[in-house]
Protein backbone atom coordinates (compact mmCIF):
# COMPACT_ATOMS: atom_id res chain seq x y z
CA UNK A 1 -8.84 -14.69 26.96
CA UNK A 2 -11.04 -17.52 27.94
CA UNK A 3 -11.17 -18.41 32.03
CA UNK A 4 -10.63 -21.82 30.56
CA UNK A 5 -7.00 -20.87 28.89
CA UNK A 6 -3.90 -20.26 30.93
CA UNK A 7 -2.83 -17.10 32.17
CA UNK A 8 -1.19 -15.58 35.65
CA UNK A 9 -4.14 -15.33 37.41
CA UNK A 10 -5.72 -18.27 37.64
CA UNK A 11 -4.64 -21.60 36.02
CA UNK A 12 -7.15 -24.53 35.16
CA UNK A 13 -8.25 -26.60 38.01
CA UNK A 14 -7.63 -29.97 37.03
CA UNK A 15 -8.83 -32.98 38.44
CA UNK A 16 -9.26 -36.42 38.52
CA UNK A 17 -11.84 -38.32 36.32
CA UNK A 18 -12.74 -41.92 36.09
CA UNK A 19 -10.31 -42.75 39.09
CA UNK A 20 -9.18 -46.32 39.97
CA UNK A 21 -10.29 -45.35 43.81
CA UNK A 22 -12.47 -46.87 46.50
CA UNK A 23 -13.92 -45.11 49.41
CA UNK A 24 -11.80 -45.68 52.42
CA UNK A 25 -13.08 -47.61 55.65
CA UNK A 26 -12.01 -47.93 58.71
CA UNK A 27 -9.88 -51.11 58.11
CA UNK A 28 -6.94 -51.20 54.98
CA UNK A 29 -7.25 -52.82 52.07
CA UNK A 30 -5.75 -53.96 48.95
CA UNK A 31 -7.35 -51.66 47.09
CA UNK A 32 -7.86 -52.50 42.91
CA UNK A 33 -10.38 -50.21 41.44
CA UNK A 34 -11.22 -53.48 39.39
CA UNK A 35 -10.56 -57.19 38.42
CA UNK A 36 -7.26 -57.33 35.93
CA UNK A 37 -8.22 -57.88 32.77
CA UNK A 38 -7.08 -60.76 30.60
CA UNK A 39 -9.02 -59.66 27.47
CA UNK A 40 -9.28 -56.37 26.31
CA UNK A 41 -11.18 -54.65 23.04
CA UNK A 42 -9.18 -50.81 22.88
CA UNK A 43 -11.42 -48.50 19.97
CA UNK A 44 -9.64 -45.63 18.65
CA UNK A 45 -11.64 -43.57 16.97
CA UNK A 46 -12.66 -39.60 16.83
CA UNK A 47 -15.33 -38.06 19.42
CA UNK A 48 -15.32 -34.84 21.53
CA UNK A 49 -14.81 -34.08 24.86
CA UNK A 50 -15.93 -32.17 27.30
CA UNK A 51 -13.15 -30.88 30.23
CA UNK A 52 -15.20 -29.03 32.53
CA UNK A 53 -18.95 -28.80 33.62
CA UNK A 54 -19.28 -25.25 32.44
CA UNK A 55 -17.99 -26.15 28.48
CA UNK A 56 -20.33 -25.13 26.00
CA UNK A 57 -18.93 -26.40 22.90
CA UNK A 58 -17.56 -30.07 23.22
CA UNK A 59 -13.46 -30.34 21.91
CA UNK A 60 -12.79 -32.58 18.92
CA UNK A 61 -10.42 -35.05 19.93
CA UNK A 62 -9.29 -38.50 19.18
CA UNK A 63 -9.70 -40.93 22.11
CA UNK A 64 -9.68 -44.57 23.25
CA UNK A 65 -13.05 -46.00 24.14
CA UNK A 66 -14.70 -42.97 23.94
CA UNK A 67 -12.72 -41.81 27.22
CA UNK A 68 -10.21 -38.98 27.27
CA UNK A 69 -7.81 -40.25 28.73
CA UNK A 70 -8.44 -43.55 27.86
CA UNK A 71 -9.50 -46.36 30.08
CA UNK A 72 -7.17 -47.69 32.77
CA UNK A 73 -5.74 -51.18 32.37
CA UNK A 74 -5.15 -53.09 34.64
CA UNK A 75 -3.27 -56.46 33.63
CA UNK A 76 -2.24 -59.04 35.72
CA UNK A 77 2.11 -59.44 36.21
CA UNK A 78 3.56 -62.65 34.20
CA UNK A 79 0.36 -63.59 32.50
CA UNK A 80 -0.69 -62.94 29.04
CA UNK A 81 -2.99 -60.01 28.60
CA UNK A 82 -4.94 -60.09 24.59
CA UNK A 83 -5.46 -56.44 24.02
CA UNK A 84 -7.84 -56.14 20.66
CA UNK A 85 -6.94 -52.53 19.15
CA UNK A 86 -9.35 -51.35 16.40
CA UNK A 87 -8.64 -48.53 14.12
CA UNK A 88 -11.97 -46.19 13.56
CA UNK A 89 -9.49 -43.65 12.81
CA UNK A 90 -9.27 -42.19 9.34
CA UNK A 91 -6.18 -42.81 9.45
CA UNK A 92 -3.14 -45.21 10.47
CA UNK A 93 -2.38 -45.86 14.14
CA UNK A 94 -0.63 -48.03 16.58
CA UNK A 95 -0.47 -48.50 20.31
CA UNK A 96 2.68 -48.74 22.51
CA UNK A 97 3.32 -50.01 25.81
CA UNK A 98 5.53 -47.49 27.29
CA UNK A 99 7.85 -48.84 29.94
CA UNK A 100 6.82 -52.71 29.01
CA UNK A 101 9.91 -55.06 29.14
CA UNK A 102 7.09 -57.22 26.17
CA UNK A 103 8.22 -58.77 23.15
CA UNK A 104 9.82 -56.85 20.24
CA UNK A 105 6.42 -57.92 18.36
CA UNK A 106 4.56 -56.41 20.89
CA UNK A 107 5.87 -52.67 21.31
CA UNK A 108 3.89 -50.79 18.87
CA UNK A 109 6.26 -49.24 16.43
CA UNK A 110 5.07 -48.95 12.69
CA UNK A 111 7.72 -50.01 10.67
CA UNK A 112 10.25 -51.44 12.89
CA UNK A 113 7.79 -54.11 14.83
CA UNK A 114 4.79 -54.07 13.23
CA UNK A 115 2.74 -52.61 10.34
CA UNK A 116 0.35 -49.31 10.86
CA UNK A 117 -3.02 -50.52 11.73
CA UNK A 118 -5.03 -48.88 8.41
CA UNK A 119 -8.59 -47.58 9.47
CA UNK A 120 -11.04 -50.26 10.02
CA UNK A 121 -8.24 -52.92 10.55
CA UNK A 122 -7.18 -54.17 13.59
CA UNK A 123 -4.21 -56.05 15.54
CA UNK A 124 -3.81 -58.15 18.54
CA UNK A 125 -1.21 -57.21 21.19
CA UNK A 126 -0.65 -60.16 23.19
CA UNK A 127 1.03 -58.91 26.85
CA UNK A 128 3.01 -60.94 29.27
CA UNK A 129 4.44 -58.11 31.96
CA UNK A 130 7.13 -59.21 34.23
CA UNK A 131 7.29 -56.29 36.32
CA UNK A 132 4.02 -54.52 38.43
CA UNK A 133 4.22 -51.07 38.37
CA UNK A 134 2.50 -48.04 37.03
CA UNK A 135 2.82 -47.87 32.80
CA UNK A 136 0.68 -45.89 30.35
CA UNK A 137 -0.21 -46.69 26.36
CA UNK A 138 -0.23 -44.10 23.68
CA UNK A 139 -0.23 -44.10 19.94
CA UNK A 140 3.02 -44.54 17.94
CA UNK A 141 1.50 -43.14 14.47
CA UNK A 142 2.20 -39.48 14.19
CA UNK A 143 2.28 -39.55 18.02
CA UNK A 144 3.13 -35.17 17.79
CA UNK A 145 -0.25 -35.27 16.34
CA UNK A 146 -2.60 -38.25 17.85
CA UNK A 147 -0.98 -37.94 21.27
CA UNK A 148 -1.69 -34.24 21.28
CA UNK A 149 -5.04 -35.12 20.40
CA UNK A 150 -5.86 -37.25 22.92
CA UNK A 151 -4.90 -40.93 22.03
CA UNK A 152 -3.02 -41.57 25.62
CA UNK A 153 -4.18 -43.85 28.81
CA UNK A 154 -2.77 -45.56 31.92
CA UNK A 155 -1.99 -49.28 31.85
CA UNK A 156 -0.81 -50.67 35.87
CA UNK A 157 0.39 -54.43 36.10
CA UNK A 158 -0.93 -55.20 39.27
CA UNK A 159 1.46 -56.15 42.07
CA UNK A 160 0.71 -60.15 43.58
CA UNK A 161 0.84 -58.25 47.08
CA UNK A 162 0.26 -54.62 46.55
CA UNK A 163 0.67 -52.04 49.82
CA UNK A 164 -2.77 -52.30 51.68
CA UNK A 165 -4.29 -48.36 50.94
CA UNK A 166 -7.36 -46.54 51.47
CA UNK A 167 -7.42 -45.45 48.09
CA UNK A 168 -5.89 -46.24 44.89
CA UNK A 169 -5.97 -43.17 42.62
CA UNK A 170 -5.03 -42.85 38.75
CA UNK A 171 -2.98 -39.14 38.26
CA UNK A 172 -2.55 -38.47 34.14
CA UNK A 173 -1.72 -35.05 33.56
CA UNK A 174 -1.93 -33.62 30.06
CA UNK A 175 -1.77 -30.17 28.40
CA UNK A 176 -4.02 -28.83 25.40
CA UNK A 177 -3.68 -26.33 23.13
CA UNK A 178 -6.93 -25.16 22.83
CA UNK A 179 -8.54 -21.65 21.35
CA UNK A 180 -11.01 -19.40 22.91
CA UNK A 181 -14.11 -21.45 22.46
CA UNK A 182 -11.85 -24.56 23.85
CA UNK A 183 -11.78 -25.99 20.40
CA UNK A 184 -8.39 -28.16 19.76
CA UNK A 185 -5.91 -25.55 17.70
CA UNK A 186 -5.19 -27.70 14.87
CA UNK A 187 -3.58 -25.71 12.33
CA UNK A 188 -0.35 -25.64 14.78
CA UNK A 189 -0.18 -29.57 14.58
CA UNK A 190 3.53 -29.59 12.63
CA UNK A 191 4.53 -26.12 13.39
CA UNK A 192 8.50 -25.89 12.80
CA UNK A 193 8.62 -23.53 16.10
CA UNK A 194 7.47 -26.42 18.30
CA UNK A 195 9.69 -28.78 17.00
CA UNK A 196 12.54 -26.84 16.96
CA UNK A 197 12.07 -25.06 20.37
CA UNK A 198 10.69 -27.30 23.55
CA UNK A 199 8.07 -28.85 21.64
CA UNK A 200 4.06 -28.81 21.44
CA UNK A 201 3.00 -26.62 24.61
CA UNK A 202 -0.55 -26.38 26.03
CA UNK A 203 -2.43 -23.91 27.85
CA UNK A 204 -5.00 -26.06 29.52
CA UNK A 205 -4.01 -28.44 31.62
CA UNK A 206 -6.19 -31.69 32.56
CA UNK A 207 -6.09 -34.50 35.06
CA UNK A 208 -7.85 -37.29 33.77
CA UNK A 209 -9.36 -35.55 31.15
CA UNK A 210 -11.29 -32.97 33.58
CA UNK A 211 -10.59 -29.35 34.69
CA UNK A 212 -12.61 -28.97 37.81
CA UNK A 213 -12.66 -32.37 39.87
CA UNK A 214 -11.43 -32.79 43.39
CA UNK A 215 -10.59 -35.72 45.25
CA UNK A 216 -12.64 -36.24 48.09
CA UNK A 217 -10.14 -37.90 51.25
CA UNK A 218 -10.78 -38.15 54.73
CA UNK A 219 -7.92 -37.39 57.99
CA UNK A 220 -6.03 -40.65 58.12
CA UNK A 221 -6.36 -42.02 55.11
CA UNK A 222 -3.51 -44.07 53.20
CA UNK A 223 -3.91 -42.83 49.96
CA UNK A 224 -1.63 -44.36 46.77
CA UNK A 225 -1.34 -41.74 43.76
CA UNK A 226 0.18 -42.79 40.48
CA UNK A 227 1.48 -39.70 38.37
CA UNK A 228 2.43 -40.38 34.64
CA UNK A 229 2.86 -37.28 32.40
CA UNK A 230 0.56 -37.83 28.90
CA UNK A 231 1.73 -34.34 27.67
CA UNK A 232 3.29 -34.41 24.35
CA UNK A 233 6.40 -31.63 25.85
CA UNK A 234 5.95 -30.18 28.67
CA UNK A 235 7.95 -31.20 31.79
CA UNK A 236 5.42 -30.90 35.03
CA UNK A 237 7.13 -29.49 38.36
CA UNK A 238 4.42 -30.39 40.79
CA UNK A 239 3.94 -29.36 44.17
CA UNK A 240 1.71 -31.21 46.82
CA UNK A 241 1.10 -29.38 49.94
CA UNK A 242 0.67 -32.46 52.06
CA UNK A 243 3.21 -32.72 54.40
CA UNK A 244 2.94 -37.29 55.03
CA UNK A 245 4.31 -38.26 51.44
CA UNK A 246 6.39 -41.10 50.56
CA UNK A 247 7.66 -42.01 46.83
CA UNK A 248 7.37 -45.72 46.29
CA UNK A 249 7.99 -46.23 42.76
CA UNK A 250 9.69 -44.61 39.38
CA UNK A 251 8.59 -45.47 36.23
CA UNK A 252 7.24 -48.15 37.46
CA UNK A 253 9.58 -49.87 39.61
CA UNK A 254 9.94 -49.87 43.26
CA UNK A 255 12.70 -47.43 45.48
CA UNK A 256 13.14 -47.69 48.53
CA UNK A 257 10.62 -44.95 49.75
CA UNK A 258 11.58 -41.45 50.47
CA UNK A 259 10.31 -38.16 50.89
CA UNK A 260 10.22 -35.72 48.06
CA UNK A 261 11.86 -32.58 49.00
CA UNK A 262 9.59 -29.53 49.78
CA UNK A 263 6.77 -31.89 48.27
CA UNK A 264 7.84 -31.04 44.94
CA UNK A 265 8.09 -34.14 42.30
CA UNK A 266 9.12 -33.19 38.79
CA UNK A 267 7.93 -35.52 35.66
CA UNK A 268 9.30 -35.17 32.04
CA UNK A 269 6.63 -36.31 29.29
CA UNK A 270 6.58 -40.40 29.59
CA UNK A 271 7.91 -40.42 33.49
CA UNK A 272 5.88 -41.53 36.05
CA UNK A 273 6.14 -41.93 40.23
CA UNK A 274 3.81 -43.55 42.30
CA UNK A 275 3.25 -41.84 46.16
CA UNK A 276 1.58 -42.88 49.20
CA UNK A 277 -0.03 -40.03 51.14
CA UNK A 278 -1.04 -39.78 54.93
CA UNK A 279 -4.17 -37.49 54.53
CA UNK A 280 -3.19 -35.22 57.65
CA UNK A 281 -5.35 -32.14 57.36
CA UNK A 282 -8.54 -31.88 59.71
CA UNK A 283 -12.28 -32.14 58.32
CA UNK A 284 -13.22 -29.48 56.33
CA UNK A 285 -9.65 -28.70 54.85
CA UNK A 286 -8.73 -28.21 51.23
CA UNK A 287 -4.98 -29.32 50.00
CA UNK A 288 -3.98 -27.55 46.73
CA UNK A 289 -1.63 -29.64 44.01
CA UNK A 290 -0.10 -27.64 41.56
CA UNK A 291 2.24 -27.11 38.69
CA UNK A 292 5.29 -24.57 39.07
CA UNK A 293 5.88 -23.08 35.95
CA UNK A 294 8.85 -20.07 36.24
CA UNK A 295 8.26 -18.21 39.46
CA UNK A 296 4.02 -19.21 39.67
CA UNK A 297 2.16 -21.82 40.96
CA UNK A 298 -0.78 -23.15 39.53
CA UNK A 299 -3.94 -25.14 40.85
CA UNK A 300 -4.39 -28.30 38.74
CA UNK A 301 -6.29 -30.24 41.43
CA UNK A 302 -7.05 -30.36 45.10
CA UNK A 303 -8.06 -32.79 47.95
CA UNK A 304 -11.08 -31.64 50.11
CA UNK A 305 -11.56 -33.11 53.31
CA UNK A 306 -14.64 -34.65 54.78
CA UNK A 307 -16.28 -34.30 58.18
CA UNK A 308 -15.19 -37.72 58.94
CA UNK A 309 -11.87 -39.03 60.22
CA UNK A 310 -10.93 -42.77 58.92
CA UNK A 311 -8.21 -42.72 62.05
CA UNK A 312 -6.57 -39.74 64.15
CA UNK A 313 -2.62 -41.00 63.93
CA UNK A 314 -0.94 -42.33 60.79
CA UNK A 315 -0.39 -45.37 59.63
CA UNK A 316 3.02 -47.19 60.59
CA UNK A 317 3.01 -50.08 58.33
CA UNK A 318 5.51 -50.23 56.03
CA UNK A 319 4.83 -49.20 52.71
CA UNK A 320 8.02 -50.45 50.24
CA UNK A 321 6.99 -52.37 47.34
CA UNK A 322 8.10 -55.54 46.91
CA UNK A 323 10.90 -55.83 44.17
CA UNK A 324 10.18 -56.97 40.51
CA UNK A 325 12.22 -59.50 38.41
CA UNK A 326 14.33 -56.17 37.19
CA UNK A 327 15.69 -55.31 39.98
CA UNK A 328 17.42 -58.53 40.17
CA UNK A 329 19.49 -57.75 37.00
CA UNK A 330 22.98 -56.13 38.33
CA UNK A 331 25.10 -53.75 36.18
CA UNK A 332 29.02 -54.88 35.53
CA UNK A 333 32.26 -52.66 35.93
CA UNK A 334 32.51 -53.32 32.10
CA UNK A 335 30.36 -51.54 29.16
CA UNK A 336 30.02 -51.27 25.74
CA UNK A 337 30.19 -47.24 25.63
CA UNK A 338 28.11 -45.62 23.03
CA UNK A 339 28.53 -42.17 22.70
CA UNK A 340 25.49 -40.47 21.36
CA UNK A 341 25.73 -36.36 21.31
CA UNK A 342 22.09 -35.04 20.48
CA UNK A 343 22.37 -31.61 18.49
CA UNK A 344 19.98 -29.14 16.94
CA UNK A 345 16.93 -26.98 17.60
CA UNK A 346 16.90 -23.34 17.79
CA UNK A 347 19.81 -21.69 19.14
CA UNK A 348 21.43 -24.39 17.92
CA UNK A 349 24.90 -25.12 16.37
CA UNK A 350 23.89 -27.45 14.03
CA UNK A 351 24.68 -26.71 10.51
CA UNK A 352 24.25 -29.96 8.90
CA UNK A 353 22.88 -33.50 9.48
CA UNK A 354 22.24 -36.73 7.32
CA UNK A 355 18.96 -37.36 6.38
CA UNK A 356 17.67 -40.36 4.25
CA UNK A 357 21.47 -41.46 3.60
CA UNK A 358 22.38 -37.53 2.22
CA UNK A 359 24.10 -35.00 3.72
CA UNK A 360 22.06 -31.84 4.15
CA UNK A 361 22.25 -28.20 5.14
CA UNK A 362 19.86 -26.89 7.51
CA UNK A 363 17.71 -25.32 5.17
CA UNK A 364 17.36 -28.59 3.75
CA UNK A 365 16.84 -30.08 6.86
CA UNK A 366 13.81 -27.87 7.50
CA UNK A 367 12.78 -28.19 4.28
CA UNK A 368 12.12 -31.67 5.39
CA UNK A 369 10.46 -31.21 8.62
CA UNK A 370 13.79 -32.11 10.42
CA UNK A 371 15.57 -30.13 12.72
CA UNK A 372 17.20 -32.63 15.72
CA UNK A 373 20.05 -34.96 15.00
CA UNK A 374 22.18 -37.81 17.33
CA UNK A 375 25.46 -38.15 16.28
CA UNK A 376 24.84 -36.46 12.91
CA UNK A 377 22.15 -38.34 11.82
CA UNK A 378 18.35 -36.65 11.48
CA UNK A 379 15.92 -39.43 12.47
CA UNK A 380 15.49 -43.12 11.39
CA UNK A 381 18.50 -44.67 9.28
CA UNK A 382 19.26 -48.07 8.09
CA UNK A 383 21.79 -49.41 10.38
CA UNK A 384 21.04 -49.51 14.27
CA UNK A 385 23.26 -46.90 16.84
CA UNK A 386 24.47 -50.68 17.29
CA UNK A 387 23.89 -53.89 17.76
CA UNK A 388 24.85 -56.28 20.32
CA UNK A 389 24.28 -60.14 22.02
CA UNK A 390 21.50 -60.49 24.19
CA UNK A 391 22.78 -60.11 27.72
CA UNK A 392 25.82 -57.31 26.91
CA UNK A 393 25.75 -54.40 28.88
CA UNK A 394 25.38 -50.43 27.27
CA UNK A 395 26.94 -47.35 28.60
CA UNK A 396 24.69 -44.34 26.35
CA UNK A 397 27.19 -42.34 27.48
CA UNK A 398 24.91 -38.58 26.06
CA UNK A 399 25.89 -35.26 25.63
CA UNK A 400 22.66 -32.83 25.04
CA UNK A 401 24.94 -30.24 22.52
CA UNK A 402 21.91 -27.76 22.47
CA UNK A 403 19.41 -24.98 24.27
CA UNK A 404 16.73 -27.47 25.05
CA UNK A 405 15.86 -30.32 27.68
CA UNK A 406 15.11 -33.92 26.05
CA UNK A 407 13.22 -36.70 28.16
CA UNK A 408 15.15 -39.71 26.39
CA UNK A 409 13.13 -43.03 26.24
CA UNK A 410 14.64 -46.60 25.30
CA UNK A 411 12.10 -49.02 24.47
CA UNK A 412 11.16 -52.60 25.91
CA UNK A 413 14.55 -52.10 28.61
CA UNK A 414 14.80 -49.78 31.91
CA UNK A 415 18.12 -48.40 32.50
CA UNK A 416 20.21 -46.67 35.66
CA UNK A 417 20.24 -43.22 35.12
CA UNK A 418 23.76 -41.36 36.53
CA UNK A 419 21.31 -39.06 38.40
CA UNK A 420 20.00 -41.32 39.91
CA UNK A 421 22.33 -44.31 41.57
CA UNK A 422 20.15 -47.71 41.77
CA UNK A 423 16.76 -46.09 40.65
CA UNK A 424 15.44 -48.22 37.69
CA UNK A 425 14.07 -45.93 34.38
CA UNK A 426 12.73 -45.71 31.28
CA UNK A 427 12.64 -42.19 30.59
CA UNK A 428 15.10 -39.58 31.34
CA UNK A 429 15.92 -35.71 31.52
CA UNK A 430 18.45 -34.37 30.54
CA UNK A 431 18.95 -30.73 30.74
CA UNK A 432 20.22 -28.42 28.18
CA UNK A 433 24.05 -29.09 28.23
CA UNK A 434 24.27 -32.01 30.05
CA UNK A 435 26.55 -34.63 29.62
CA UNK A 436 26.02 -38.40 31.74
CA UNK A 437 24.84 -42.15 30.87
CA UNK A 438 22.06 -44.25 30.69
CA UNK A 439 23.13 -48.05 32.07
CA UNK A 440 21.33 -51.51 31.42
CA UNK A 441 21.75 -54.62 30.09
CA UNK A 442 20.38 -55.25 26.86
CA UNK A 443 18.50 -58.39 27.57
CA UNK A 444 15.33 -58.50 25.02
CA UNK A 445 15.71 -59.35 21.57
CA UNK A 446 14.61 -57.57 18.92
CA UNK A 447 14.85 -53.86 17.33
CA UNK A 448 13.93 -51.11 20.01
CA UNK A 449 13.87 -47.28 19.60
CA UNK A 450 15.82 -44.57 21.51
CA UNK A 451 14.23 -41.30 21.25
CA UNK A 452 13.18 -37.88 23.07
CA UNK A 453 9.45 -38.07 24.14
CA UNK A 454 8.86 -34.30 23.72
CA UNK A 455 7.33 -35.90 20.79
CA UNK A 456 7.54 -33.29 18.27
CA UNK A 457 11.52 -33.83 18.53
CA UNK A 458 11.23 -37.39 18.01
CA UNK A 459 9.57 -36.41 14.86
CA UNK A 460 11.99 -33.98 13.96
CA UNK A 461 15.05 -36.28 13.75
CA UNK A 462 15.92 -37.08 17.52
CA UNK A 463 15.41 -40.62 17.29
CA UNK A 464 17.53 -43.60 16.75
CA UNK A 465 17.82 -47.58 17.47
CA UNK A 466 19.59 -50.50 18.40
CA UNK A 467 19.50 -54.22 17.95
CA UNK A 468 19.85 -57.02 20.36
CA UNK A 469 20.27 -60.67 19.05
């Protein structure tokens, strides 16, 4: 096997490339690795990658901009953004604002919002965020297979007062499935044993599109680090052995700030959490982050400390964020409860589902490339879960009924999750076998998809919507 591929000994470095960071001085600042954006050109289109200095064949990918990941955006909060997308695909595409409360028009979803963008075609997504926060923009046209492929990037609304740092630094962690002369393995793309176990899994994993980047820091630096998970499946446990770290945001909206418990953070495919770090170690020192996976721990990327020190005692300004219009929106005793039990996969008890308005066994089922259900139903059909006023608040009151995890998504609302009292989502994780709800008030118009963002179950029926008018 390939030093490149992952095994016990040694997982891929990863680091960070094309990073929204500027070099520290001896004074804070509000650090923006550029000037928001208020018009934007996006190119999708197929190229090659390389991940590490050493590669000798460049991957085939698909990418934005020529970039893998693509380029960070960086819009401004409450104005309108124009984002040009152009399709030099040979085939269809989309691009969807994961985590944006935008118009319905806006979110990216062929066939419910908009129409595929054909190759050589293009659309204009026209942007107005309300909240700042941390976001990230994918493709929403055969996303188990574009997604895997590369079609992903980072998209932060930038905050009117953001937390004076040192360094502002973009963390997108992806997975590949790549074969021994690091060449993308695509005759898996649609393999029934991915979609009906945990989905597409990698065994290279990249930060920012790179496998052996550090990030350069110096002692007393106020660093801010925004993680958002790209992968198509894989849930990433990491583990940062800096012992200063505070968690400012989820998903994109602000918590109060806390510290993560034995420096471990865990994101589910679409989650994301922004943390400040007190660089702490002396000159000379190297910081290992890594990825638990069972009972190892893997180097995906490190900080390495310089011979100078920006200041010898921490900072003790306050770092909380300040709140966005969201967090003004307060949940009632009352609820419409929708129950939604999500069934399937193997191991499974499923023995039948509806699919296109017909009631099929499994075999049938597979026969058609679906394998997930919520409540009975094997992806898309023709009346929402349900439909409601704007401004009526939904209990998804879930039961997972089967041997896998699911990272469930609602688009264009955030929602409390029952893990998580007064923490604002838009992606959560529930475990195999757990039951609990998913909170908000349904206050943007329009049809919006509920689905599981290991992607390949999405595509396998797990996937639903709703309507608000």
């Amino acid at each position: 096997m390939s030093d490149h591929l992952l095994n016990r000994r040694k997982f891929i470095k990863a680091g960070i490339a094309g990073i929204a960071g500027i070099a520290g001085s001896a004074c804070l600042r509000h650090v923006s690795a550029q000037a928001p954006q208020p018009e934007i050109r996006l190119i999708a289109s197929p190229g090659q990658a390389n991940f590490s200095a050493g590669q000798k064949t460049a991957t085939r990918v698909m990418h934005y901009n020529q970039s893998i990941p693509g380029p960070v955006l960086r819009l401004p909060q409450g104005r309108e953004s124009v984002i040009r997308f152009e399709n030099f695909l040979d085939e269809s595409s989309s691009v969807h604002w994961h985590g944006l409360r935008i118009a319905n028009a806006m979110d990216g979803v062929p066939g419910m919002t908009q129409a595929a963008v054909e190759p050589g075609e293009s659309f204009e997504y026209r942007l107005v965020p309300p909240d700042a926060g941390t976001y990230w923009y994918h493709s929403h046209q055969r996303s188990w297979a574009q997604l895997a492929l590369g079609l992903a990037g980072v998209l932060i609304v930038e905050e009117h007062n953001p937390p004076p740092v040192d360094q502002d630094l973009v963390f997108a962690i992806d997975d590949w499935r790549l074969d021994d002369n690091m060449q993308f393995d695509r005759n898996s793309l649609g393999a029934m044993h991915d979609w009906a176990h945990g989905g597409r899994m990698g065994n290279v994993i990249t930060v920012n599109g790179e496998t052996e980047k550090t990030y350069h820091v110096a002692r007393g630096e106020r660093v801010r680090m925004r993680l958002v998970n790209i992968a198509n499946a894989r849930v990433m446990n990491l583990l940062f052995n800096e012992p200063e770290i505070s968690v400012i945001a989820i998903d994109g909206q602000p918590v109060e700030p806390f510290t993560p418990a034995g420096g471990k953070i865990q994101l589910a495919p679409g989650q994301r959490t922004d943390l400040i770090i007190d660089m702490s170690a002396d000159p000379g020192q190297r910081s290992l982050i890594e990825v638990v996976i069972g009972e190892y721990a893997y180097e995906v990327a490190s900080f390495v400390y310089g011979q100078n020190v920006q200041r010898e005692q921490a900072l003790a300004a306050p770092i909380r964020l300040a709140q966005n219009p969201l967090q003004n929106n307060r949940l009632p005793r009352e609820f419409l409860h929708v129950h939604m039990v999500m069934e399937g996969g193997a191991m499974g008890g499923m023995r039948s589902a509806t699919y296109n308005g017909r009631e099929m066994n499994i075999r049938e089922l597979v026969k058609n490339q679906k394998i997930w259900a919520i409540n009975g139903i094997a992806g898309m059909s023709e009346t929402p879960l349900f439909r409601v006023p704007r401004g009526s608040a939904v209990s998804l009151d879930i039961v997972n009924d089967n041997s896998w995890p699911h990272a469930m998504h609602v688009h264009g609302h955030h929602f409390i999750y029952h893990k998580a009292p007064g923490i604002w989502r838009d992606t959560a994780l529930f475990e195999r076998g757990e039951q609990g709800t998913m909170r908000f008030i349904a206050d943007n118009p329009g049809k919006w998809l509920i689905h599981c963002h290991m992607v390949e179950h999405m595509a396998g029926g797990m996937v639903t919507w709703f309507e608000v008018s």
